[in-house]
PDB file of N, CA and C in Angstrom:
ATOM      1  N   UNK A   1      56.506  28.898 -71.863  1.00  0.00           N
ATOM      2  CA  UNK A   1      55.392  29.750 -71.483  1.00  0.00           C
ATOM      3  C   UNK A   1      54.379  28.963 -70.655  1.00  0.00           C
ATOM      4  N   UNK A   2      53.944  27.633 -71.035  1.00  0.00           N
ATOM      5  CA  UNK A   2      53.117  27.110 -70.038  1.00  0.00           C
ATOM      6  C   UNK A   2      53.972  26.603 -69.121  1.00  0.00           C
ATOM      7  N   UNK A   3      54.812  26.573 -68.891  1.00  0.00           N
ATOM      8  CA  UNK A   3      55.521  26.013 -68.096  1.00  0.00           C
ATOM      9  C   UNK A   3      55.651  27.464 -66.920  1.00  0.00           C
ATOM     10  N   UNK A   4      55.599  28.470 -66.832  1.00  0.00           N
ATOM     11  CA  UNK A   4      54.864  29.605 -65.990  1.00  0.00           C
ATOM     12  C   UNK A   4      53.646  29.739 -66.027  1.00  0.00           C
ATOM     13  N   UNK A   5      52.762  29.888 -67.154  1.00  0.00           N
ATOM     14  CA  UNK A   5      51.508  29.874 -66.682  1.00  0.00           C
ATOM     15  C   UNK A   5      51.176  28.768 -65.408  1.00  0.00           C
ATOM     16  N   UNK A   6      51.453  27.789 -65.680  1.00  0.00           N
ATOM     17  CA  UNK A   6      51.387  26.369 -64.515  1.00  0.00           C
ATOM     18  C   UNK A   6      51.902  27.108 -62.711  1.00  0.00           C
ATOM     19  N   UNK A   7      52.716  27.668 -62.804  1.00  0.00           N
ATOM     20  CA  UNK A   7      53.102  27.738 -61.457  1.00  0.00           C
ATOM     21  C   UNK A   7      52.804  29.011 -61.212  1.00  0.00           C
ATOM     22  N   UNK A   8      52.352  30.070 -62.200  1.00  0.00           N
ATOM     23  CA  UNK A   8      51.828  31.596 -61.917  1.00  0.00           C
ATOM     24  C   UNK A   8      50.051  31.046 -61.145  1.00  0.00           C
ATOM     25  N   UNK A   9      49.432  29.625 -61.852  1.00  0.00           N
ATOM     26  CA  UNK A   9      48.152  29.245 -61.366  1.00  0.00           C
ATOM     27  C   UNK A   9      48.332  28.574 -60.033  1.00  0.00           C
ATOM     28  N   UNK A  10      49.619  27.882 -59.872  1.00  0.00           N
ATOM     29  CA  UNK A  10      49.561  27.519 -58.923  1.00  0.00           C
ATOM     30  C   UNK A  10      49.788  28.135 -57.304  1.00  0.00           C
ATOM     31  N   UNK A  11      50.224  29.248 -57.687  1.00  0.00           N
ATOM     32  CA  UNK A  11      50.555  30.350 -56.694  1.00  0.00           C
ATOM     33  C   UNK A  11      49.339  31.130 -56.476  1.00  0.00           C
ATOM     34  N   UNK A  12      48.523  31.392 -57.680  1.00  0.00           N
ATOM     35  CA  UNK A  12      47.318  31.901 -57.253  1.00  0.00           C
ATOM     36  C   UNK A  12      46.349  31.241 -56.727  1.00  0.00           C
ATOM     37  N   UNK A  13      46.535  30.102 -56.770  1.00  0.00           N
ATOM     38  CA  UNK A  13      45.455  28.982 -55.985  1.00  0.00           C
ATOM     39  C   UNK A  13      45.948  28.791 -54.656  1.00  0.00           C
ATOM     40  N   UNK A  14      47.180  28.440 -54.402  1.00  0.00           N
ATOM     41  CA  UNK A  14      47.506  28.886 -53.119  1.00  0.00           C
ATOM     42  C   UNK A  14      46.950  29.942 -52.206  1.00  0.00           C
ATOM     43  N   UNK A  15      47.381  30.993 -52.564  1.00  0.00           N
ATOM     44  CA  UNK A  15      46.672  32.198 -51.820  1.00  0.00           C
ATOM     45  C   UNK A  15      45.388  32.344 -51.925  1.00  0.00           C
ATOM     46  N   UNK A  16      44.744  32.277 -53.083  1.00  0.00           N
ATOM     47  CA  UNK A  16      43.386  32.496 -53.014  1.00  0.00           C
ATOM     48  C   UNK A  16      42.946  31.388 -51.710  1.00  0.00           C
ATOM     49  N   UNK A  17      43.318  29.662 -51.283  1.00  0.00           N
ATOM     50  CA  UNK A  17      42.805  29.079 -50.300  1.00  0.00           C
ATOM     51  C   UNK A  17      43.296  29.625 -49.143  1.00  0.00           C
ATOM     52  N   UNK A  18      44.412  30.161 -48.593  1.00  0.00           N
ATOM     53  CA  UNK A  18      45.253  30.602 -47.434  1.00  0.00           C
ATOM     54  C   UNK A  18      44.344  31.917 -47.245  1.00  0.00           C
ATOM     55  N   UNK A  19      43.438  32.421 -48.259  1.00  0.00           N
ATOM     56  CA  UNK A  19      42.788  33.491 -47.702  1.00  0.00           C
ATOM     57  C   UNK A  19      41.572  33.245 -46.667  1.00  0.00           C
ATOM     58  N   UNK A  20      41.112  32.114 -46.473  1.00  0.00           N
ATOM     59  CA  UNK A  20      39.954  31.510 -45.834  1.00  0.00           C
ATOM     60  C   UNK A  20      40.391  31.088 -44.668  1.00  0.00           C
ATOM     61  N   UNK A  21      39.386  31.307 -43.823  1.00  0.00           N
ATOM     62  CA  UNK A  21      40.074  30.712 -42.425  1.00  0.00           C
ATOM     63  C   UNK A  21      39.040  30.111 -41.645  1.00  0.00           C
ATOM     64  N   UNK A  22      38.898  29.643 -40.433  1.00  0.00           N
ATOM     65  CA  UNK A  22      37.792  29.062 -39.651  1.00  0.00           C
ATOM     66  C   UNK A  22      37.102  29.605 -38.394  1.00  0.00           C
ATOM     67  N   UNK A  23      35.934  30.730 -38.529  1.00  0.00           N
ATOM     68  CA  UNK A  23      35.554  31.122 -37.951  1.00  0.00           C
ATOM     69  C   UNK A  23      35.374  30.582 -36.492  1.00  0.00           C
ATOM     70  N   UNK A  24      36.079  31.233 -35.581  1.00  0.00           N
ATOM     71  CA  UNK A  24      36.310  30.327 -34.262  1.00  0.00           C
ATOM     72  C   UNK A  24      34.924  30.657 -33.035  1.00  0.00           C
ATOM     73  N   UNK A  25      34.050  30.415 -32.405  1.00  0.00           N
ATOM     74  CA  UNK A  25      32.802  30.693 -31.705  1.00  0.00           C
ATOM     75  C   UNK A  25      33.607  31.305 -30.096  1.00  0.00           C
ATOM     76  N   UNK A  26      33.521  32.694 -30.295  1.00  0.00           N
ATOM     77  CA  UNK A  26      33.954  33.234 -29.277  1.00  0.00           C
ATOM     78  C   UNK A  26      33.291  34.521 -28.951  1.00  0.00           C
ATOM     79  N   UNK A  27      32.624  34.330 -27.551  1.00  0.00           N
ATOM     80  CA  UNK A  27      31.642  35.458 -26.992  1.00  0.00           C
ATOM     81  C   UNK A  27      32.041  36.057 -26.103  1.00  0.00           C
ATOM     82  N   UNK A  28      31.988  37.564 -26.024  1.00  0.00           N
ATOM     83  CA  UNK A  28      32.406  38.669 -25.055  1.00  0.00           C
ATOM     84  C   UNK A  28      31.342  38.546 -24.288  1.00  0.00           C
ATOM     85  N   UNK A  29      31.264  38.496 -23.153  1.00  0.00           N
ATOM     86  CA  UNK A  29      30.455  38.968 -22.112  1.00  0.00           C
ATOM     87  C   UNK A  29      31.061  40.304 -21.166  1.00  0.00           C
ATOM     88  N   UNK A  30      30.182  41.623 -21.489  1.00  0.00           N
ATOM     89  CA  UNK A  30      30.700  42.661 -20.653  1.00  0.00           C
ATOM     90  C   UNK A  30      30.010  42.524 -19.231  1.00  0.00           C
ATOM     91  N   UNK A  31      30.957  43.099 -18.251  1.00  0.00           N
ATOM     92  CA  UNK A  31      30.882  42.816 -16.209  1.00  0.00           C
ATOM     93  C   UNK A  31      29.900  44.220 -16.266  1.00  0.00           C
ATOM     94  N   UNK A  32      28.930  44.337 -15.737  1.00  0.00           N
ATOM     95  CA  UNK A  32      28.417  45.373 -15.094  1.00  0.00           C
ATOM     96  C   UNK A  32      27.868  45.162 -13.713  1.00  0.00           C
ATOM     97  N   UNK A  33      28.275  44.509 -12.704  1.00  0.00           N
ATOM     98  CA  UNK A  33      28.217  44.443 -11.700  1.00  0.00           C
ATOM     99  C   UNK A  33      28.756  45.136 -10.503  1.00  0.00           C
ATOM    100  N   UNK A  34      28.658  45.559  -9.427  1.00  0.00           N
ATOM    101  CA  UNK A  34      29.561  45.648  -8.584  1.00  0.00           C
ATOM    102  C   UNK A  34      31.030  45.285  -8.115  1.00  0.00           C
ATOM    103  N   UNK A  35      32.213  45.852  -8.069  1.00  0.00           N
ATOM    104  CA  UNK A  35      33.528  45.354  -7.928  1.00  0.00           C
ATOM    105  C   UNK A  35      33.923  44.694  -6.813  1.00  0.00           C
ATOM    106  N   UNK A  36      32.873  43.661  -6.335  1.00  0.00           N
ATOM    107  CA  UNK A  36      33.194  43.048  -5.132  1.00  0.00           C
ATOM    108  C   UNK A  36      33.679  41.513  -5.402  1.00  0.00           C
ATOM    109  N   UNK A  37      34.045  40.787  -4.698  1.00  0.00           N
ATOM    110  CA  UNK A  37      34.473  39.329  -5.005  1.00  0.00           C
ATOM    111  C   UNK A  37      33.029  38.479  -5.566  1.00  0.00           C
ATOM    112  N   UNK A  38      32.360  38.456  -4.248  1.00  0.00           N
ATOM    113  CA  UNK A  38      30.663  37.999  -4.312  1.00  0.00           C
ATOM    114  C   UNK A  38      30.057  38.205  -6.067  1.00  0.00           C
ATOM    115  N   UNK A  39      30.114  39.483  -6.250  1.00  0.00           N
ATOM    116  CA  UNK A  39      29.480  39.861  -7.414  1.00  0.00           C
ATOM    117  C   UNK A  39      29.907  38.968  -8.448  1.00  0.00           C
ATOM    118  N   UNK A  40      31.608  38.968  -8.910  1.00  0.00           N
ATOM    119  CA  UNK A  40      32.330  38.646  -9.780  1.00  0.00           C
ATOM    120  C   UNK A  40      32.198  37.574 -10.040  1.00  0.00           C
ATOM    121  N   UNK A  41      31.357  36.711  -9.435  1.00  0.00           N
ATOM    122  CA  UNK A  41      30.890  35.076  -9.218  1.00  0.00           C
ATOM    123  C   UNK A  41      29.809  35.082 -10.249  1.00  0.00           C
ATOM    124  N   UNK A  42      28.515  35.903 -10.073  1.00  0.00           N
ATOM    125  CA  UNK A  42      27.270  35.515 -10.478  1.00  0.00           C
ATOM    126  C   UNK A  42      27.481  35.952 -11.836  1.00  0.00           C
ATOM    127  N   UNK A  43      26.729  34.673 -13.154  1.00  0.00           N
ATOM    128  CA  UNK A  43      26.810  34.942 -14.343  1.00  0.00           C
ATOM    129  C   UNK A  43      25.991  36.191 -14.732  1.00  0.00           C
ATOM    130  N   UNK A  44      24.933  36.189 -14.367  1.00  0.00           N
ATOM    131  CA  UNK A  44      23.991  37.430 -14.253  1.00  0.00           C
ATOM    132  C   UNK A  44      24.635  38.698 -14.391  1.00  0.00           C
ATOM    133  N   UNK A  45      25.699  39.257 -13.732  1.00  0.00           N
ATOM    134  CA  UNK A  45      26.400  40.717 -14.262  1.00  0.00           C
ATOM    135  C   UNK A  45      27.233  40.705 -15.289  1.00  0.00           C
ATOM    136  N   UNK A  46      27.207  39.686 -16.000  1.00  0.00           N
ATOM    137  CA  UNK A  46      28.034  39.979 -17.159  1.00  0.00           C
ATOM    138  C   UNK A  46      26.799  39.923 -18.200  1.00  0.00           C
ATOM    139  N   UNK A  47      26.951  40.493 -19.169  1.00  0.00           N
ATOM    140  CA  UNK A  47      26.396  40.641 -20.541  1.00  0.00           C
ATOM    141  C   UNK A  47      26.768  40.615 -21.555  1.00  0.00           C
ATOM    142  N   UNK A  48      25.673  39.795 -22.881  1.00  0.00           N
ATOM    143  CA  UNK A  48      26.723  39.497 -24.072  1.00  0.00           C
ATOM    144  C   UNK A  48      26.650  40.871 -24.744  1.00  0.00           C
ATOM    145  N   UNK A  49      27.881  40.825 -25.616  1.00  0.00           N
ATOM    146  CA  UNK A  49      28.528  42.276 -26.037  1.00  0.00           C
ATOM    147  C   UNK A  49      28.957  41.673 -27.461  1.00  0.00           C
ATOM    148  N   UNK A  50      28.142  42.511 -28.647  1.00  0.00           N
ATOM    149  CA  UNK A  50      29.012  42.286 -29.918  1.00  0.00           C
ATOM    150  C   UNK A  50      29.468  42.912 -30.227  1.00  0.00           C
ATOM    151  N   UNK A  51      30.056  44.285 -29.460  1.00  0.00           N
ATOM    152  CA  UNK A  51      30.940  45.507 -29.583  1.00  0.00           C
ATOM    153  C   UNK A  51      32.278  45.394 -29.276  1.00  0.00           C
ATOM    154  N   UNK A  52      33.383  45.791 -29.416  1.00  0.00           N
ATOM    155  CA  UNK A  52      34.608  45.970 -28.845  1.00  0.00           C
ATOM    156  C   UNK A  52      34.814  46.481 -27.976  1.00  0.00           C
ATOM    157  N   UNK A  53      35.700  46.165 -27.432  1.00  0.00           N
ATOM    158  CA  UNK A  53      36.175  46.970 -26.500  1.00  0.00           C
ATOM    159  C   UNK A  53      37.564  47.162 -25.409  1.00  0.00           C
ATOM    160  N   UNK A  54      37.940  47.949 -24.618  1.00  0.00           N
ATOM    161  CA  UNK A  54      39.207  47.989 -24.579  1.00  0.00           C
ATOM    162  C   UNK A  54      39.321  48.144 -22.865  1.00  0.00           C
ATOM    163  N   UNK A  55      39.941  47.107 -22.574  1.00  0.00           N
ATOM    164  CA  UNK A  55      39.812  46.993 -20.972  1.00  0.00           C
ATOM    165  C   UNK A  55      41.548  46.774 -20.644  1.00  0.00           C
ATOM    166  N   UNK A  56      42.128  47.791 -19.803  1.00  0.00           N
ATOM    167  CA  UNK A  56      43.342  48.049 -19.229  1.00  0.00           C
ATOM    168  C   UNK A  56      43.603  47.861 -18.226  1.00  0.00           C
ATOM    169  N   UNK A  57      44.794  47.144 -17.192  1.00  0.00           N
ATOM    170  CA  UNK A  57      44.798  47.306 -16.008  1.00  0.00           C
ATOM    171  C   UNK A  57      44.766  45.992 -15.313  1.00  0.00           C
ATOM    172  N   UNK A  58      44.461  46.023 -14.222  1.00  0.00           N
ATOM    173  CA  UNK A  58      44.299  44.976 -13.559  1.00  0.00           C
ATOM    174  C   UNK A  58      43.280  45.066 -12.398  1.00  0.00           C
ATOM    175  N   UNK A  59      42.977  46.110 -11.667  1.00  0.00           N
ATOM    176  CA  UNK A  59      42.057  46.710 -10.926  1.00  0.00           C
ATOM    177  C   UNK A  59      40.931  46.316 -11.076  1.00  0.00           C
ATOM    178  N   UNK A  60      39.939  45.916 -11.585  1.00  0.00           N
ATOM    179  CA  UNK A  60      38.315  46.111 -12.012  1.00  0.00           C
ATOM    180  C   UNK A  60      37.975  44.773 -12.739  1.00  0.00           C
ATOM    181  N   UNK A  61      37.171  44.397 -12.703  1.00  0.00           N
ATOM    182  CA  UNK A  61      36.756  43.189 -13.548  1.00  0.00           C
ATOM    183  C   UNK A  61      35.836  44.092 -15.004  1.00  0.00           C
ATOM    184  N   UNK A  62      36.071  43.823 -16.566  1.00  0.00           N
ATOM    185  CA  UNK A  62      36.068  44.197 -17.198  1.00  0.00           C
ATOM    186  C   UNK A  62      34.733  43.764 -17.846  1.00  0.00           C
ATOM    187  N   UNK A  63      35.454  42.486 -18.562  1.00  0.00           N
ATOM    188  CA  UNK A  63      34.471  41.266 -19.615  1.00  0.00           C
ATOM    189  C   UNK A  63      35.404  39.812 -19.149  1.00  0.00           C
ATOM    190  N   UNK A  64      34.602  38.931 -19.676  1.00  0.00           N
ATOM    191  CA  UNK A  64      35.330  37.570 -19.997  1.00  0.00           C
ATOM    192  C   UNK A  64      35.038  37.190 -21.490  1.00  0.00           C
ATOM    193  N   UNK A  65      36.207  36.664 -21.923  1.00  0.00           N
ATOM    194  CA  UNK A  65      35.889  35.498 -23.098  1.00  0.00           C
ATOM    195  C   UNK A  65      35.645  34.523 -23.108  1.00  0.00           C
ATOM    196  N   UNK A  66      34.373  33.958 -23.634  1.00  0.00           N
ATOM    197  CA  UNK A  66      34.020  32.585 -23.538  1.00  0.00           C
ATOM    198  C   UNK A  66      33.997  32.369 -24.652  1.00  0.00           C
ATOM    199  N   UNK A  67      34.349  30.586 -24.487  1.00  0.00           N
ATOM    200  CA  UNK A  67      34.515  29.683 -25.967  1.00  0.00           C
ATOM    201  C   UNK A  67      33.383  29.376 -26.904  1.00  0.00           C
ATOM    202  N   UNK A  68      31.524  29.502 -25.956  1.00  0.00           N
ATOM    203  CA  UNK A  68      30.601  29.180 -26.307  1.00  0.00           C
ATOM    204  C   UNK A  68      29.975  30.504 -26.028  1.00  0.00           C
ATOM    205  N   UNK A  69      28.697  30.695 -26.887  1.00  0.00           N
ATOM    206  CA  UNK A  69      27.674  31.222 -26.827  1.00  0.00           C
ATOM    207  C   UNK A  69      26.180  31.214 -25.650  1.00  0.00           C
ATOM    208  N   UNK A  70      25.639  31.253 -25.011  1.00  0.00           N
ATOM    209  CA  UNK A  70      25.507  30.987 -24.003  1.00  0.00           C
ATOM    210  C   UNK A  70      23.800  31.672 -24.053  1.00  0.00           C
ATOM    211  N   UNK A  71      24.028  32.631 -24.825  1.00  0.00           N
ATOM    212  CA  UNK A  71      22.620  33.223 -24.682  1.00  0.00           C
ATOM    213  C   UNK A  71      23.407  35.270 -23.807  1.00  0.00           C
ATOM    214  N   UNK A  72      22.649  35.729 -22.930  1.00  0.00           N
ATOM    215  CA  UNK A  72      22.823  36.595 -22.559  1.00  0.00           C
ATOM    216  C   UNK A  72      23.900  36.736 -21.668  1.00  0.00           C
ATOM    217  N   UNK A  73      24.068  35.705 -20.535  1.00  0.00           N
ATOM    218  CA  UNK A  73      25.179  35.720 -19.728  1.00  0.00           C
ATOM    219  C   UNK A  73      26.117  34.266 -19.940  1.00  0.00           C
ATOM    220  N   UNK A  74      26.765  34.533 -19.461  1.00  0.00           N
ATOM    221  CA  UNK A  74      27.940  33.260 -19.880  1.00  0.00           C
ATOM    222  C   UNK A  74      27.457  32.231 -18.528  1.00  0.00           C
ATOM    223  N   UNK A  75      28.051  30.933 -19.529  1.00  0.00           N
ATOM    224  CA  UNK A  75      27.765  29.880 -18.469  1.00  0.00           C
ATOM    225  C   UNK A  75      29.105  29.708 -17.892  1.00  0.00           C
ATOM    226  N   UNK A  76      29.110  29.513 -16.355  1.00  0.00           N
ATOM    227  CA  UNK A  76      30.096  29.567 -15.547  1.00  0.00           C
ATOM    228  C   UNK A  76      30.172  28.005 -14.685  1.00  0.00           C
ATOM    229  N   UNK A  77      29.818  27.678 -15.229  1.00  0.00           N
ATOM    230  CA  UNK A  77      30.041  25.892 -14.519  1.00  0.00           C
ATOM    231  C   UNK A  77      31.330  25.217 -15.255  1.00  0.00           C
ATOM    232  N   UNK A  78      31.756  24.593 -13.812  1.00  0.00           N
ATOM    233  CA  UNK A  78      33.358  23.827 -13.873  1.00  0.00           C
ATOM    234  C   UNK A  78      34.486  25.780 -14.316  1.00  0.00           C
ATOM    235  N   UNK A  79      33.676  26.493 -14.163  1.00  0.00           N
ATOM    236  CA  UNK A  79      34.875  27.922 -13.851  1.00  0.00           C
ATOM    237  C   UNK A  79      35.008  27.837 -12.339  1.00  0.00           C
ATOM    238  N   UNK A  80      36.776  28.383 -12.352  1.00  0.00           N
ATOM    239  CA  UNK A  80      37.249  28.593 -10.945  1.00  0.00           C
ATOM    240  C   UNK A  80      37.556  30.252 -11.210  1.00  0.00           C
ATOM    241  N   UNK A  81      37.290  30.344  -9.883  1.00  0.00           N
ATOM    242  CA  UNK A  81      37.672  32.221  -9.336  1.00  0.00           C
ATOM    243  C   UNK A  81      38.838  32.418  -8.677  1.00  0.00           C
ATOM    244  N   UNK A  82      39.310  33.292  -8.369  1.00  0.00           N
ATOM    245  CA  UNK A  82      40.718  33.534  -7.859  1.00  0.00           C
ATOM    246  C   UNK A  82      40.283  33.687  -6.284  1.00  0.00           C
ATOM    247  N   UNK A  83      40.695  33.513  -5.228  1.00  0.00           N
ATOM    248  CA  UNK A  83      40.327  33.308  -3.911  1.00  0.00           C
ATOM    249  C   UNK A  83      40.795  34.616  -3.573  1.00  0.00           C
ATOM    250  N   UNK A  84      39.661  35.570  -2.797  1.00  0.00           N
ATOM    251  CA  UNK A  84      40.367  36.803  -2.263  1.00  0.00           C
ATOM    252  C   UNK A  84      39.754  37.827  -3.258  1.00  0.00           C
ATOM    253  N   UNK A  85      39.719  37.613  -4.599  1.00  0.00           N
ATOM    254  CA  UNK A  85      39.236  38.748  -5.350  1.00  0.00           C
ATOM    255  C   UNK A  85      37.850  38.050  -6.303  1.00  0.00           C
ATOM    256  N   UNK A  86      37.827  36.745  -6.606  1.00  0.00           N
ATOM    257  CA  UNK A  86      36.762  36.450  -6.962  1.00  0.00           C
ATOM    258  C   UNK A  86      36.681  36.923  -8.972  1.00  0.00           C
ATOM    259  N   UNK A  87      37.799  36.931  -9.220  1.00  0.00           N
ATOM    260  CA  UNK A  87      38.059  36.963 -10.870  1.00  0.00           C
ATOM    261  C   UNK A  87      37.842  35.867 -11.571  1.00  0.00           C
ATOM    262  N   UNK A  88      37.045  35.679 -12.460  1.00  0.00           N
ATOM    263  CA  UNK A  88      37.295  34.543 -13.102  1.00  0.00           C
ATOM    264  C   UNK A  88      38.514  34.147 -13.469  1.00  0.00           C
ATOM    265  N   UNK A  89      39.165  32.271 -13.107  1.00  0.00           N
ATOM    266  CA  UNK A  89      40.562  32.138 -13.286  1.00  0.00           C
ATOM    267  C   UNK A  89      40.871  31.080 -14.297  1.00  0.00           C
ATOM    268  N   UNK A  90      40.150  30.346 -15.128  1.00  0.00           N
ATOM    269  CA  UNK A  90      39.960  28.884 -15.702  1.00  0.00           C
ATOM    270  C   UNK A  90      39.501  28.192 -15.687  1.00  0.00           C
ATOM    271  N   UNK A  91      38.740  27.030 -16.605  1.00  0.00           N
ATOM    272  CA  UNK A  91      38.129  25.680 -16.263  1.00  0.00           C
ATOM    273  C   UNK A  91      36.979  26.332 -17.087  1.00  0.00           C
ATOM    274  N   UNK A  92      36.017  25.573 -17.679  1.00  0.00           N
ATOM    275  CA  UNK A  92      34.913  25.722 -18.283  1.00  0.00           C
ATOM    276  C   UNK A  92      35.087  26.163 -19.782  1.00  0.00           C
ATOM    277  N   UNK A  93      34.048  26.802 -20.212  1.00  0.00           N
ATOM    278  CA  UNK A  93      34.400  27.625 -21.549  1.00  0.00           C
ATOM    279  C   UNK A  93      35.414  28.892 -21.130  1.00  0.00           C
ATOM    280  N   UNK A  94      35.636  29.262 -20.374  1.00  0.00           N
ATOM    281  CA  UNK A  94      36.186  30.443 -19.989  1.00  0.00           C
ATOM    282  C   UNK A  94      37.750  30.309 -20.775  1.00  0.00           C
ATOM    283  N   UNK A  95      37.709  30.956 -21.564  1.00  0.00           N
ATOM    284  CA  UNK A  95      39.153  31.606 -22.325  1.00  0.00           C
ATOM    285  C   UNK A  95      39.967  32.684 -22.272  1.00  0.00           C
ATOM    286  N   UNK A  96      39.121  33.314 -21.391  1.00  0.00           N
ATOM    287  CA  UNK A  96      40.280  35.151 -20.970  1.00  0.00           C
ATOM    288  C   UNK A  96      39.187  35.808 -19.915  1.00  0.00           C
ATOM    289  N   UNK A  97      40.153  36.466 -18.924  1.00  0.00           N
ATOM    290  CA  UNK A  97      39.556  37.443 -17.681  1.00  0.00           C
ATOM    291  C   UNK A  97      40.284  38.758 -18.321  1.00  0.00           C
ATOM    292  N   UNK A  98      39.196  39.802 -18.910  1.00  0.00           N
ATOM    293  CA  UNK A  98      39.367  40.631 -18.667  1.00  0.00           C
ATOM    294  C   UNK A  98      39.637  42.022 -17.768  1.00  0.00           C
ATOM    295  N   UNK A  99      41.014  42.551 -17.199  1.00  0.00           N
ATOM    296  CA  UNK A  99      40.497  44.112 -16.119  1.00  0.00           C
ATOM    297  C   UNK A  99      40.976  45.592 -16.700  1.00  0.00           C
ATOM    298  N   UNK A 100      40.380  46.254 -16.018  1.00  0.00           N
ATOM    299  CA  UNK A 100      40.262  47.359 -16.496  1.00  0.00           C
ATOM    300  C   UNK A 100      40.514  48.145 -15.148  1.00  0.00           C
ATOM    301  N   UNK A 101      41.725  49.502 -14.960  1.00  0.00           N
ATOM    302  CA  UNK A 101      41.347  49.883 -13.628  1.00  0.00           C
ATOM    303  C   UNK A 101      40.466  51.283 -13.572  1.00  0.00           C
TER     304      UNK A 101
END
């Protein structure tokens, strides 16, 4: 009998720690700017967003994910843009280009 109690505790201690995880620092910034290349540059049209949301497509610049917190707009230094459309493409905190068409 203790010889299950022992591994019935040890299974519940297991899971009870595997239930915890490490809150990772990741900020939506939603695009409300104009759909031009120019625009898609300046941190200024994006805005922080603690809402969800659901961006489809490829057409439109949406949101970005950034790794840091930033305050209202995301910081875009050491980010590269895609040449021609002006999407955010990598480098910096930048972790995902959202589009939407």
């Amino acid at each position: 009998m203790k010889k299950y109690l022992l591994s019935a505790s040890a299974i519940a201690l297991a899971v009870g720690f595997s239930a915890f995880t490490v809150k990772k620092d990741i900020t939506l910034y939603l695009y409300d700017g104009l759909q031009s290349e120019s625009e898609r540059k300046v941190a200024t049209n994006y805005t922080k967003s603690d809402d969800d949301i659901i961006c489809f497509g490829s057409g439109n610049e949406c949101a970005v994910l950034m790794s840091s917190d930033n305050g209202d707009h995301p910081d875009f230094t050491n980010v590269t843009f895609q040449p021609g459309t002006g999407f955010p493409k990598s480098g910096g905190a930048l972790l995902a280009n959202m589009r939407k068409n």
